[in-house]
C-alpha atoms as a PDB file:
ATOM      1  CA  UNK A   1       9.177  16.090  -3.377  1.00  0.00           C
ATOM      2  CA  UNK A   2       9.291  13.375  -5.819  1.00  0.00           C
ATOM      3  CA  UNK A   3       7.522  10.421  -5.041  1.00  0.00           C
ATOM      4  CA  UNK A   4       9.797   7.331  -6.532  1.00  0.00           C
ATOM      5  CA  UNK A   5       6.953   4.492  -6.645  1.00  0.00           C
ATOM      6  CA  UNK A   6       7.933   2.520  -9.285  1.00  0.00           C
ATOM      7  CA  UNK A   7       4.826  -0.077  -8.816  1.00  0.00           C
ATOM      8  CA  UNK A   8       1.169   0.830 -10.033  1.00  0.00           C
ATOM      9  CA  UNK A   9      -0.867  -0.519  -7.320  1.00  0.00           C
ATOM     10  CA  UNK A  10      -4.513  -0.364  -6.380  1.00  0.00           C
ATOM     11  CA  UNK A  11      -5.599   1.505  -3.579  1.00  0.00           C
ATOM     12  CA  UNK A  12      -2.147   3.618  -3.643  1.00  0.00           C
ATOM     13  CA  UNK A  13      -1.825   6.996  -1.056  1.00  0.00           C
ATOM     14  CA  UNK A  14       0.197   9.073  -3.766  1.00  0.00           C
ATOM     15  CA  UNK A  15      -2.662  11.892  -4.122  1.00  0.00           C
ATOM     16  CA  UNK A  16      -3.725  11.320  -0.481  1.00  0.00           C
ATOM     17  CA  UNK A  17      -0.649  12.852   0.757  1.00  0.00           C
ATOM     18  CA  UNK A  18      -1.139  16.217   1.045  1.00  0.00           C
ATOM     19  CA  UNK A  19      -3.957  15.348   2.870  1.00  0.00           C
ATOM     20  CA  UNK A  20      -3.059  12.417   5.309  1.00  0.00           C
ATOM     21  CA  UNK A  21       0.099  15.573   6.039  1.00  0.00           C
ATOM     22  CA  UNK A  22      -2.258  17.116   8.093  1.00  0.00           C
ATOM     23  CA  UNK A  23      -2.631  14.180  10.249  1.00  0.00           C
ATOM     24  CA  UNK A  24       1.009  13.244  10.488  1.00  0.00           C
ATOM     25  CA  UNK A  25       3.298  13.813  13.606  1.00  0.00           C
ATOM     26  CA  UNK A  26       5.552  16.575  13.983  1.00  0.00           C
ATOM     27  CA  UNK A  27       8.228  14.155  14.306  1.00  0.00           C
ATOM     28  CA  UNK A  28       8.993  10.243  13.696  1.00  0.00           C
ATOM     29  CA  UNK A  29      12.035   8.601  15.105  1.00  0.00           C
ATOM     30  CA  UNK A  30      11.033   4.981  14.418  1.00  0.00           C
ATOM     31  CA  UNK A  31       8.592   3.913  11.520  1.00  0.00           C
ATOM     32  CA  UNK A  32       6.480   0.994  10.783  1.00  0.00           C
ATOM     33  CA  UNK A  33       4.403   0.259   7.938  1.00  0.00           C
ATOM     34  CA  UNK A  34       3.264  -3.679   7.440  1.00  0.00           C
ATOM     35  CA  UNK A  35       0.901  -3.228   4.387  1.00  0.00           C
ATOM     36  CA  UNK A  36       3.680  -1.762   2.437  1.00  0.00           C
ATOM     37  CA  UNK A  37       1.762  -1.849  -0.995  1.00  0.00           C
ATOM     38  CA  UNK A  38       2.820   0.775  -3.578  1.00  0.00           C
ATOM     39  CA  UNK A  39       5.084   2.301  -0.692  1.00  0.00           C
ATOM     40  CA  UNK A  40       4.296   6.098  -1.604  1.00  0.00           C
ATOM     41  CA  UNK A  41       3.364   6.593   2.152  1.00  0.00           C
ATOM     42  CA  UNK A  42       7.303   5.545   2.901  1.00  0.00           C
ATOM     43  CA  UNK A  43       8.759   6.913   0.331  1.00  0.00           C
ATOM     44  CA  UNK A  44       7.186  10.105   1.482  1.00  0.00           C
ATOM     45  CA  UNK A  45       7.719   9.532   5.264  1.00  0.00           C
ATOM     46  CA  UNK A  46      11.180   8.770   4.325  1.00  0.00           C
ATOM     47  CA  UNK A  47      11.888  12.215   2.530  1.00  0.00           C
ATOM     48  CA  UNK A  48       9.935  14.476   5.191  1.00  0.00           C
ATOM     49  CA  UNK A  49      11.148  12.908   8.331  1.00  0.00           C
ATOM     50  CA  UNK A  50      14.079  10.939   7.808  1.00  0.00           C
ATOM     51  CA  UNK A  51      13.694   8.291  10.567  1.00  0.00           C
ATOM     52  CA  UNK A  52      16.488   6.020  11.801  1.00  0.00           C
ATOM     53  CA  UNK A  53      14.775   3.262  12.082  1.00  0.00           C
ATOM     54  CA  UNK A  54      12.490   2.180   9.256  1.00  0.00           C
ATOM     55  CA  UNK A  55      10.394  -0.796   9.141  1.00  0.00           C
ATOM     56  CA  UNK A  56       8.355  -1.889   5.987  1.00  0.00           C
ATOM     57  CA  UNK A  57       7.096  -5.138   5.496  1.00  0.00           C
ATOM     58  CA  UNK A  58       4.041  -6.874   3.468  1.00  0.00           C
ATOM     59  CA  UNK A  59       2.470 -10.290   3.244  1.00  0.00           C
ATOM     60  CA  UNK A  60       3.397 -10.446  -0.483  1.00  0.00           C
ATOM     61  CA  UNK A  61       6.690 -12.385  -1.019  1.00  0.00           C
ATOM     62  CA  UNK A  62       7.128 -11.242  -5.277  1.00  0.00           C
ATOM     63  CA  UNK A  63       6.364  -7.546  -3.375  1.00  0.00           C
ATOM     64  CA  UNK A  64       8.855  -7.675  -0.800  1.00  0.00           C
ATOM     65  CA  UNK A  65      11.350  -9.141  -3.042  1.00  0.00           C
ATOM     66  CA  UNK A  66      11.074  -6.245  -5.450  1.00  0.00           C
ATOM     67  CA  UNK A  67      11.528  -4.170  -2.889  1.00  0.00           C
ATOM     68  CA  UNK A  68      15.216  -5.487  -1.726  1.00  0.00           C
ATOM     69  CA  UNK A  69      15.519  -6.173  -5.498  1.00  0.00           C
ATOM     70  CA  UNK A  70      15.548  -1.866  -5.837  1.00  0.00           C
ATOM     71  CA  UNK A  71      17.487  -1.572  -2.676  1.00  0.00           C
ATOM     72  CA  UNK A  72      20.083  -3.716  -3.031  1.00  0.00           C
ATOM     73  CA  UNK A  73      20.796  -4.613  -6.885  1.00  0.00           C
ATOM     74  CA  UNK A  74      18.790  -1.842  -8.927  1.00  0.00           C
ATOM     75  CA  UNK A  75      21.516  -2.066 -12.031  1.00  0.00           C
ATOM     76  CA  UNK A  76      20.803  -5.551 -12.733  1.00  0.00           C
ATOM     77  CA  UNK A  77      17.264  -5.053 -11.929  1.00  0.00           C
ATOM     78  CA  UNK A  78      17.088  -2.208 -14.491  1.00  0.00           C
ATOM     79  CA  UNK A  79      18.752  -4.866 -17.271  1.00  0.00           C
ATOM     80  CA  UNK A  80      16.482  -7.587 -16.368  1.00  0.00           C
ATOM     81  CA  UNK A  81      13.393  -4.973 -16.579  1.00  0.00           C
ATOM     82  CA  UNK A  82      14.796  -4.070 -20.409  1.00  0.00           C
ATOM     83  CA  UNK A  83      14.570  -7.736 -21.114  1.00  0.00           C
ATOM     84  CA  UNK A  84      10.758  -7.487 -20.610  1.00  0.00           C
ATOM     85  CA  UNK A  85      10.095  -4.393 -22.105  1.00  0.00           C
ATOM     86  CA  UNK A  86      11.619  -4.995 -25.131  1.00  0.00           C
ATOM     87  CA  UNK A  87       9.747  -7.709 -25.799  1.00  0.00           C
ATOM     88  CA  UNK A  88       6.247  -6.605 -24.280  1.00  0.00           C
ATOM     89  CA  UNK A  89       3.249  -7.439 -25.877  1.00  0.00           C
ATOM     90  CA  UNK A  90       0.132  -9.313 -25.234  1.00  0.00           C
ATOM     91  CA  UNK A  91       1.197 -12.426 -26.405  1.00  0.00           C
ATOM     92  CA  UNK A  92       4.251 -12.048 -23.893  1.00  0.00           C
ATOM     93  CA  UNK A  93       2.566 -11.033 -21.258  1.00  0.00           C
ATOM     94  CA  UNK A  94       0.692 -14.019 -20.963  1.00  0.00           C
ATOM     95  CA  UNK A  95       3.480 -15.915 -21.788  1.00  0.00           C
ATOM     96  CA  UNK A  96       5.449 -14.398 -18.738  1.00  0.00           C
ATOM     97  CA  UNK A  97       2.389 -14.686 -16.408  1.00  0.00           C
ATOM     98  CA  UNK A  98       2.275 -18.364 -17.027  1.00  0.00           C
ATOM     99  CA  UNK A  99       6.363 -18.707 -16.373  1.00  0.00           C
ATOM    100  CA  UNK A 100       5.509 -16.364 -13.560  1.00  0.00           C
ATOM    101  CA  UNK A 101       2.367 -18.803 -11.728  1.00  0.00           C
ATOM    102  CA  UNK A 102       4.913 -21.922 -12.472  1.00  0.00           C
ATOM    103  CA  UNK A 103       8.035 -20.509 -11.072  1.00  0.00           C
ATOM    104  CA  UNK A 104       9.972 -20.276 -13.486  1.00  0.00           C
ATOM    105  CA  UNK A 105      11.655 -17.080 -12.644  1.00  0.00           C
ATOM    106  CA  UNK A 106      13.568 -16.437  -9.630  1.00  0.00           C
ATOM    107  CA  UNK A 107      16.090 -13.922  -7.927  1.00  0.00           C
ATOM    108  CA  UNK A 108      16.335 -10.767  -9.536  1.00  0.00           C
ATOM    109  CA  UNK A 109      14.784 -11.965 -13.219  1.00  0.00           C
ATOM    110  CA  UNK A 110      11.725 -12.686 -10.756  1.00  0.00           C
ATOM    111  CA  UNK A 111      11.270  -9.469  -9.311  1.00  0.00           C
ATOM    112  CA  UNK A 112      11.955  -7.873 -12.784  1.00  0.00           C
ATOM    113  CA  UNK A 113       9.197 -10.275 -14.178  1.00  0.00           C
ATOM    114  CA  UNK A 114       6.907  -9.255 -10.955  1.00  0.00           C
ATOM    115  CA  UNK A 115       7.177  -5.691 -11.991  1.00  0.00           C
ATOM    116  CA  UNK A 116       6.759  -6.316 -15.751  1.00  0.00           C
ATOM    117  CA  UNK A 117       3.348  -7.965 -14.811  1.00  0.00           C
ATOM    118  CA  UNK A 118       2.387  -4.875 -12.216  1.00  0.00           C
ATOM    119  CA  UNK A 119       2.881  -2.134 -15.216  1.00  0.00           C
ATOM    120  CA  UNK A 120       1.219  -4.087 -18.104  1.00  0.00           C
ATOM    121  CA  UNK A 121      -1.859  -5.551 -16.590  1.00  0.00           C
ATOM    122  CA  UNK A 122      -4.972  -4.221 -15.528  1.00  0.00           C
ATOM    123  CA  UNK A 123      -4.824  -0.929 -13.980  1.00  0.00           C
ATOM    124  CA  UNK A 124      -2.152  -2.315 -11.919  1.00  0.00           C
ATOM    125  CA  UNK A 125      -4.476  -4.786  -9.881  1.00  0.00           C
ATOM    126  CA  UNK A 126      -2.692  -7.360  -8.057  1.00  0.00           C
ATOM    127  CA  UNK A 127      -5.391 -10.701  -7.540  1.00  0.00           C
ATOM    128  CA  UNK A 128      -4.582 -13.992  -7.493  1.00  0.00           C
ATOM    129  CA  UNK A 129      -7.037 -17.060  -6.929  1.00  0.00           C
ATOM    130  CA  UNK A 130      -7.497 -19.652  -4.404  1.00  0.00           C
ATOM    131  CA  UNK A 131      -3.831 -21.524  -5.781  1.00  0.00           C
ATOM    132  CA  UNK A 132      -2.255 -18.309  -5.556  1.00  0.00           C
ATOM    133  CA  UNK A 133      -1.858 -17.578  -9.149  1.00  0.00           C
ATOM    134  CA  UNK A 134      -1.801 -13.946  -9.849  1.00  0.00           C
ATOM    135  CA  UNK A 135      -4.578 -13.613 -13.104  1.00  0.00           C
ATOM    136  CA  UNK A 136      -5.353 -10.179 -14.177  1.00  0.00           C
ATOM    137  CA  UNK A 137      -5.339  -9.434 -17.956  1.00  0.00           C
ATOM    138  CA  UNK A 138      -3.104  -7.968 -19.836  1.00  0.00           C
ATOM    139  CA  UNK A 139      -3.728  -4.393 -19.620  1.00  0.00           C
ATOM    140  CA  UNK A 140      -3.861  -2.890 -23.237  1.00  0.00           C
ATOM    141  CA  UNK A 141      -1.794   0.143 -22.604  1.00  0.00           C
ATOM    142  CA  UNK A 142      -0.733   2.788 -25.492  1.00  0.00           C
ATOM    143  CA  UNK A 143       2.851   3.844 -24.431  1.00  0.00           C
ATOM    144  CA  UNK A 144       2.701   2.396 -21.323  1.00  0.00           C
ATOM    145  CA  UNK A 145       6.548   3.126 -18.927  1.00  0.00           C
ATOM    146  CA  UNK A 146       7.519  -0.262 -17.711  1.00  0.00           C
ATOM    147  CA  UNK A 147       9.912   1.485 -15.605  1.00  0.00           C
ATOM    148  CA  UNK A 148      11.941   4.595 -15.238  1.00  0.00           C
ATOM    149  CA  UNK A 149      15.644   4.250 -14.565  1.00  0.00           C
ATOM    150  CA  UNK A 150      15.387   7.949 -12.302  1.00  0.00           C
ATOM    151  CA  UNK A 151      12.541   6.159 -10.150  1.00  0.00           C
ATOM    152  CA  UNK A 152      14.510   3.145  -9.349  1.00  0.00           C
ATOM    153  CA  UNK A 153      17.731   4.705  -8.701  1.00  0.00           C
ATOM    154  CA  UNK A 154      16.264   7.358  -6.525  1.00  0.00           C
ATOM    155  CA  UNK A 155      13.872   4.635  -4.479  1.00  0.00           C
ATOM    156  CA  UNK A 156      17.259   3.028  -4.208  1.00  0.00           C
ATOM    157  CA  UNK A 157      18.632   5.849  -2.318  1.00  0.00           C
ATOM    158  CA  UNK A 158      15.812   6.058  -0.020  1.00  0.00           C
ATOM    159  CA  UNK A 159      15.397   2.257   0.730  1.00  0.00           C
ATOM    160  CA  UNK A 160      18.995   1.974   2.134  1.00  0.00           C
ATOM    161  CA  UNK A 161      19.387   1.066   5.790  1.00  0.00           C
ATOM    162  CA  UNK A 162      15.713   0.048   5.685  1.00  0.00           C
ATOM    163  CA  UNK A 163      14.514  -3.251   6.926  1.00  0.00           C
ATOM    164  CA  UNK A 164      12.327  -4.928   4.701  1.00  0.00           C
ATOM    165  CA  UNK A 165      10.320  -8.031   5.664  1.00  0.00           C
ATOM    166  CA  UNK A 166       7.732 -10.287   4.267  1.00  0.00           C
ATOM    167  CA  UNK A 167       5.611 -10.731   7.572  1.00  0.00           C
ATOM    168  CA  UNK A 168       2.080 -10.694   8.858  1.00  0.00           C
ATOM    169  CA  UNK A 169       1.084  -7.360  10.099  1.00  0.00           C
ATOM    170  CA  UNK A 170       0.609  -8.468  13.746  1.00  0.00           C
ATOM    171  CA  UNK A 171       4.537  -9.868  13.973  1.00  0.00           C
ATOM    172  CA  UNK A 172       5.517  -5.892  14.424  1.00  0.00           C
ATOM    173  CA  UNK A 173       3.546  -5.872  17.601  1.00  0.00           C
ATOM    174  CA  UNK A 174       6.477  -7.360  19.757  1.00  0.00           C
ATOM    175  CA  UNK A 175       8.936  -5.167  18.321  1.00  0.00           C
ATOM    176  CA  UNK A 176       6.582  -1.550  18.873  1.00  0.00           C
ATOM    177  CA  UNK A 177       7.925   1.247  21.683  1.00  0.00           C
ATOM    178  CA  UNK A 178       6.369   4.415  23.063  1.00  0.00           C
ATOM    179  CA  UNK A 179       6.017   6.869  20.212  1.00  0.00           C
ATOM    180  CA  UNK A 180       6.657   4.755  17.374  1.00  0.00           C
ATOM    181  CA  UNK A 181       4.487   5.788  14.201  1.00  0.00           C
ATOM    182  CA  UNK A 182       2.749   3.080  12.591  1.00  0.00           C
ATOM    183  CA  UNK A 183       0.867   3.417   9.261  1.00  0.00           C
ATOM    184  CA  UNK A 184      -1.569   1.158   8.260  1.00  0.00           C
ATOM    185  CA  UNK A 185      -3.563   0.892   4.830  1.00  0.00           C
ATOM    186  CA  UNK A 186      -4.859  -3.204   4.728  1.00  0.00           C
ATOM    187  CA  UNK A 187      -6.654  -4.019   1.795  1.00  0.00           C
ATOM    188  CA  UNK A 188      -9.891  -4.654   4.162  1.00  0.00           C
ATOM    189  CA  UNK A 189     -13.521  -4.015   4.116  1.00  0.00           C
ATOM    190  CA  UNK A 190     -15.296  -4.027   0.963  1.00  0.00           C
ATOM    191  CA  UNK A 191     -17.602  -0.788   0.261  1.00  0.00           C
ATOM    192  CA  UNK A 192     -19.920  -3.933  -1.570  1.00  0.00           C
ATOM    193  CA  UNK A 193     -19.545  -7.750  -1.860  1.00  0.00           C
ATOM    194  CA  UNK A 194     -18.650  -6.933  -4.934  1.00  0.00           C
ATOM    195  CA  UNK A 195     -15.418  -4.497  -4.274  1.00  0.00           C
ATOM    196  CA  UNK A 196     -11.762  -6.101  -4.932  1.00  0.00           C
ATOM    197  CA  UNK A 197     -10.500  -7.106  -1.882  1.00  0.00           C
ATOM    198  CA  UNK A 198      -8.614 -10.411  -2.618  1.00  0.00           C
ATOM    199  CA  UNK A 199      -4.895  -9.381  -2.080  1.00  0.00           C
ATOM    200  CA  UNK A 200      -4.417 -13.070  -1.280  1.00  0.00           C
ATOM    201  CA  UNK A 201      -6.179 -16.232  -1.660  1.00  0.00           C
ATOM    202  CA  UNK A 202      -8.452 -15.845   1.113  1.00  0.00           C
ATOM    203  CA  UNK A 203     -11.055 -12.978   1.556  1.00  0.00           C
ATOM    204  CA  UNK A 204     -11.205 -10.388   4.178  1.00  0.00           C
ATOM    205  CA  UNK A 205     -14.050 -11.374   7.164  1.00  0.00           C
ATOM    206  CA  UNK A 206     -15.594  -9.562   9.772  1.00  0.00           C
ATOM    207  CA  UNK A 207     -12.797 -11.687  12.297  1.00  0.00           C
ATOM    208  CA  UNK A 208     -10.043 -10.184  10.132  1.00  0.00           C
ATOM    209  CA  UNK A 209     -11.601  -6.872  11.377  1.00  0.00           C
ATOM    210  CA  UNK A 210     -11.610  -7.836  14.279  1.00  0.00           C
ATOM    211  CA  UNK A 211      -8.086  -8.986  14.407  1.00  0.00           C
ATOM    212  CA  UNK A 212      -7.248  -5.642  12.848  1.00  0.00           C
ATOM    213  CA  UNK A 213      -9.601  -3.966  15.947  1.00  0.00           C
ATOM    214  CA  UNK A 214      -7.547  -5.486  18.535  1.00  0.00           C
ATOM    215  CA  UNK A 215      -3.888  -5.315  16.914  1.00  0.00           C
ATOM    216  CA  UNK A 216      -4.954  -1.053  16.871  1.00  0.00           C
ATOM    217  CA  UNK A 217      -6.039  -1.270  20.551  1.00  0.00           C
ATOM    218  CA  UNK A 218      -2.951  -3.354  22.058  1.00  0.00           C
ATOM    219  CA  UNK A 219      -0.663  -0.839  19.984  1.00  0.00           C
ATOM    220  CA  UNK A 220      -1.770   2.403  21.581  1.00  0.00           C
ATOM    221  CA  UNK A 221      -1.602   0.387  24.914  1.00  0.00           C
ATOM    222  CA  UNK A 222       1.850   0.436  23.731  1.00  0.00           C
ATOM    223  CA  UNK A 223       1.777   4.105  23.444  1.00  0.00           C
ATOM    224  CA  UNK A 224       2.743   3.554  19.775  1.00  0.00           C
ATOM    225  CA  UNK A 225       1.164   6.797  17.498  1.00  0.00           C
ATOM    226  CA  UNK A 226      -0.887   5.047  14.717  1.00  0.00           C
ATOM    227  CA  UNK A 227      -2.867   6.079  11.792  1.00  0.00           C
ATOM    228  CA  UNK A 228      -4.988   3.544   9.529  1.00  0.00           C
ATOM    229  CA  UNK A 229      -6.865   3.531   6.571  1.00  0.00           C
ATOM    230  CA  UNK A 230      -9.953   1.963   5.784  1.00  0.00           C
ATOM    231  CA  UNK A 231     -12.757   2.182   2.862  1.00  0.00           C
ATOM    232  CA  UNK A 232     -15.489   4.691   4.640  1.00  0.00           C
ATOM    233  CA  UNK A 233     -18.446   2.638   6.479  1.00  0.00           C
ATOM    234  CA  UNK A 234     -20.799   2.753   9.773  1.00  0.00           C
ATOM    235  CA  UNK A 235     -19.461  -0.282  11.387  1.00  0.00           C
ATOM    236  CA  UNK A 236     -15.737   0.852  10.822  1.00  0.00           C
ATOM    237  CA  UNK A 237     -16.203   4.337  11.741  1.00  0.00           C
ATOM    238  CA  UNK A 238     -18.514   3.066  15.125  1.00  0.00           C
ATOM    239  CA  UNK A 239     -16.179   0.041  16.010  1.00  0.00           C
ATOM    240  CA  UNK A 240     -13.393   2.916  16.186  1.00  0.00           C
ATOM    241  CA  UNK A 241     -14.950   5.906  17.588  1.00  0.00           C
ATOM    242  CA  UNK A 242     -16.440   3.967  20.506  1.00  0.00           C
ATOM    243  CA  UNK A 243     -12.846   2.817  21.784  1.00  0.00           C
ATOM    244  CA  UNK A 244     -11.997   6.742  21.893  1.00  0.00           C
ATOM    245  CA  UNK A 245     -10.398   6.827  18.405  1.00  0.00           C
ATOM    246  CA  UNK A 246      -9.987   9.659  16.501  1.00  0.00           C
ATOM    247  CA  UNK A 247     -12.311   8.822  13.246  1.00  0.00           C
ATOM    248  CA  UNK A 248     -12.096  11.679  10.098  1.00  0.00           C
ATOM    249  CA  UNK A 249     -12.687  11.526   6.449  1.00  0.00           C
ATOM    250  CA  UNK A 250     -10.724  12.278   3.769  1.00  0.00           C
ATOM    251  CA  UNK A 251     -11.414  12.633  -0.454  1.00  0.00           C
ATOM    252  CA  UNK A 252      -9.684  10.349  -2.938  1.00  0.00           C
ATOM    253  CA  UNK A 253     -10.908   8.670  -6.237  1.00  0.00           C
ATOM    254  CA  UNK A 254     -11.601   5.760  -7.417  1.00  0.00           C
ATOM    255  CA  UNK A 255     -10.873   4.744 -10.872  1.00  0.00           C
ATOM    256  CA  UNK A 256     -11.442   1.543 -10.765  1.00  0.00           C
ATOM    257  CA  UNK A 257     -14.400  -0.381 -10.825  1.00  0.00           C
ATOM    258  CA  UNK A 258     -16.765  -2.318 -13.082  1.00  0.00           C
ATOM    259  CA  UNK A 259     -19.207  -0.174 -13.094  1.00  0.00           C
ATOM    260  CA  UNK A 260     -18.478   3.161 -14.223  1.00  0.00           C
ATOM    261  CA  UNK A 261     -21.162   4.915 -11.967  1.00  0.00           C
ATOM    262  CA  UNK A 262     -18.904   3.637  -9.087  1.00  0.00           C
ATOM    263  CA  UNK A 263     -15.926   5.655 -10.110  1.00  0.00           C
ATOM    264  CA  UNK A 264     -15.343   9.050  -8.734  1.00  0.00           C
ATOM    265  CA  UNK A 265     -14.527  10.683  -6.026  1.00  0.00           C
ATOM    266  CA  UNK A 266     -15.481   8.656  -2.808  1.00  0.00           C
ATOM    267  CA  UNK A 267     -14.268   9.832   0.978  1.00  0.00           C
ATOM    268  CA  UNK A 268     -12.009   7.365   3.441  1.00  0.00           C
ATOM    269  CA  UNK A 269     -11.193   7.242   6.862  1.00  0.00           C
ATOM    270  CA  UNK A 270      -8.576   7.945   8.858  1.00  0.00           C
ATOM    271  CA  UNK A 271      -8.151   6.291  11.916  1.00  0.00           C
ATOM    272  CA  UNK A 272      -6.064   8.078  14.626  1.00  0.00           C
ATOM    273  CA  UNK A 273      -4.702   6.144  17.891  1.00  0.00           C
ATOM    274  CA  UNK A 274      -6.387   9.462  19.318  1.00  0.00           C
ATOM    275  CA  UNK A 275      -8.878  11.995  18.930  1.00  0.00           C
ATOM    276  CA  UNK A 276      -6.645  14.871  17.198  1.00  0.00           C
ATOM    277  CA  UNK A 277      -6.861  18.444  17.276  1.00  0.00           C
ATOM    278  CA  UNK A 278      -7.137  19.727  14.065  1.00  0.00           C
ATOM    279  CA  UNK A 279      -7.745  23.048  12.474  1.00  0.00           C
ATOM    280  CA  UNK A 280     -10.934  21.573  10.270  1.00  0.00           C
ATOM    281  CA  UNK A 281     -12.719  25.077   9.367  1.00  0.00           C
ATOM    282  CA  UNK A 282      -9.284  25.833   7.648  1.00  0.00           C
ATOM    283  CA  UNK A 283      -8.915  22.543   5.842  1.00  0.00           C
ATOM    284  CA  UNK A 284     -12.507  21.563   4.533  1.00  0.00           C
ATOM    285  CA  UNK A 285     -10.793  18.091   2.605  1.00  0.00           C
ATOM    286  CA  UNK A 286     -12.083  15.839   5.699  1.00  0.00           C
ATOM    287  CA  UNK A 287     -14.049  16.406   9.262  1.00  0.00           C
ATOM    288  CA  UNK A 288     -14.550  15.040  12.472  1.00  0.00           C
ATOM    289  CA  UNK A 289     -17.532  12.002  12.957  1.00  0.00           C
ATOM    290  CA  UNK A 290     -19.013  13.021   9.798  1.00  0.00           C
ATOM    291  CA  UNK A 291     -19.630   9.685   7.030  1.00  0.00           C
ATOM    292  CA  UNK A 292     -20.283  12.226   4.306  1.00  0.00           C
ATOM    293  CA  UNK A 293     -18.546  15.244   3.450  1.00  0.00           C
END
């Protein structure tokens, strides 16, 4: 299955996959997933299942509009991407990040800038600071793809008849039924003060995960099916497993950090509206209540 994210972006679930499988549904009629990001959980969702009703949304405006930018116009997208690439360098990056900040760009020459930005700075990092300005550094890259014409076709395909909308992740509450499957992977609690966590201007707190807490409970009230991920600590994993939440641990790594001691392979959670029944001692990647593996 290929896998058509054409972003770079921090935190991404592309070599999570064939382990978050195992925790997936046998079926999904009706999908939701409001911290859209990268999008390689849809994308993948998308190809498996085949859902008729698809909901992906994100905070992020330049994000979401890339996103309809691919679905609905990805020819001129693709033109307006060449612009940019043929021109790339670190002088122009800056000079496009500036244009960028000051809104100079808009419609489809905006999303194509937004994009240029994502695959030329820094490890793909998306910050901005407290006036909203995204600011990471040009990235340095040797041979770096801006884009690939097969990825952005292909997404294309797989974003039609998809609603996509730039909205808070609690404004899907309303709209959830019984056995809707809802994905979640916020940008939320820091392993360290020190971890990147400012996806907007304003930091995560402990009432945004508490916010987070009660938008999981009300859903499985709901009886929607719901799986979130979340960096691997005590007060998560106990704020979770004492509502009767099904609370495992699964590898990834981490490439990106300051400190190169702090890259590696690290272990998350995920979060289950339920306590599943899974066949661990054939699939040693994660376990049950365990912080370690």
């Amino acid at each position: 299955m290929k896998i058509p994210t054409f972003l770079k972006w921090l935190g991404g679930k592309r070599k999570l996959l064939s382990q978050i499988d195992h925790f997936l549904p046998s079926k999904i009629n009706r999908y939701f997933e409001p911290f859209l990001g990268g999008g390689s959980m849809f994308f993948y969702i998308k190809q498996k299942y085949n859902p008729r009703h698809c909901v992906i949304s994100d905070i992020n405006e330049d994000l979401i509009e890339s996103y309809k930018a691919v679905r609905d116009s990805p020819k001129d997208l693709i033109k307006n991407i060449k612009y940019f690439e043929r021109r790339n360098s670190k002088t122009f990056f800056y000079e496009v990040r500036e244009k960028f900040n000051g809104k100079k760009y808009c419609g489809i020459k905006r999303s194509a800038a937004f994009i240029y930005l994502n695959k030329t700075c820094f490890n793909g990092v998306y910050r901005v600071n407290r006036k909203n300005e995204f600011n990471v550094p040009y990235g340095n890259y040797e041979n770096r793809e801006i884009f690939n014409v097969e990825t952005i076709f292909l997404a294309s395909k797989l974003l039609q008849n998809v609603t996509i909308k730039k909205q808070d992740y609690q404004d899907i509450l309303p709209k959830l039924k019984r056995g809707d499957f809802v994905y979640l992977d916020p940008c939320y609690d820091p392993l360290k003060r020190t971890s990147f966590v400012q996806y907007t201007p304003d930091k995560f707190s402990l009432e945004d995960r508490k916010k987070l807490f009660e938008f999981m409970v009300k859903a499985r009230m709901k009886g929607a099916v719901l799986r979130l991920s979340n960096n691997n600590l005590d007060e998560v994993w106990k704020l979770y497993e004492a509502a009767g939440f099904g609370v495992y641990t699964v590898i990834t790594c981490r490439t990106v950090n300051s400190n190169i001691k702090d890259r590696g392979e690290i272990s998350e959670l995920i979060i289950s509206d339920r306590r599943l029944n899974l066949p661990l001692q054939e699939i040693p990647i994660y376990s049950r209540g365990s912080k370690y593996l």
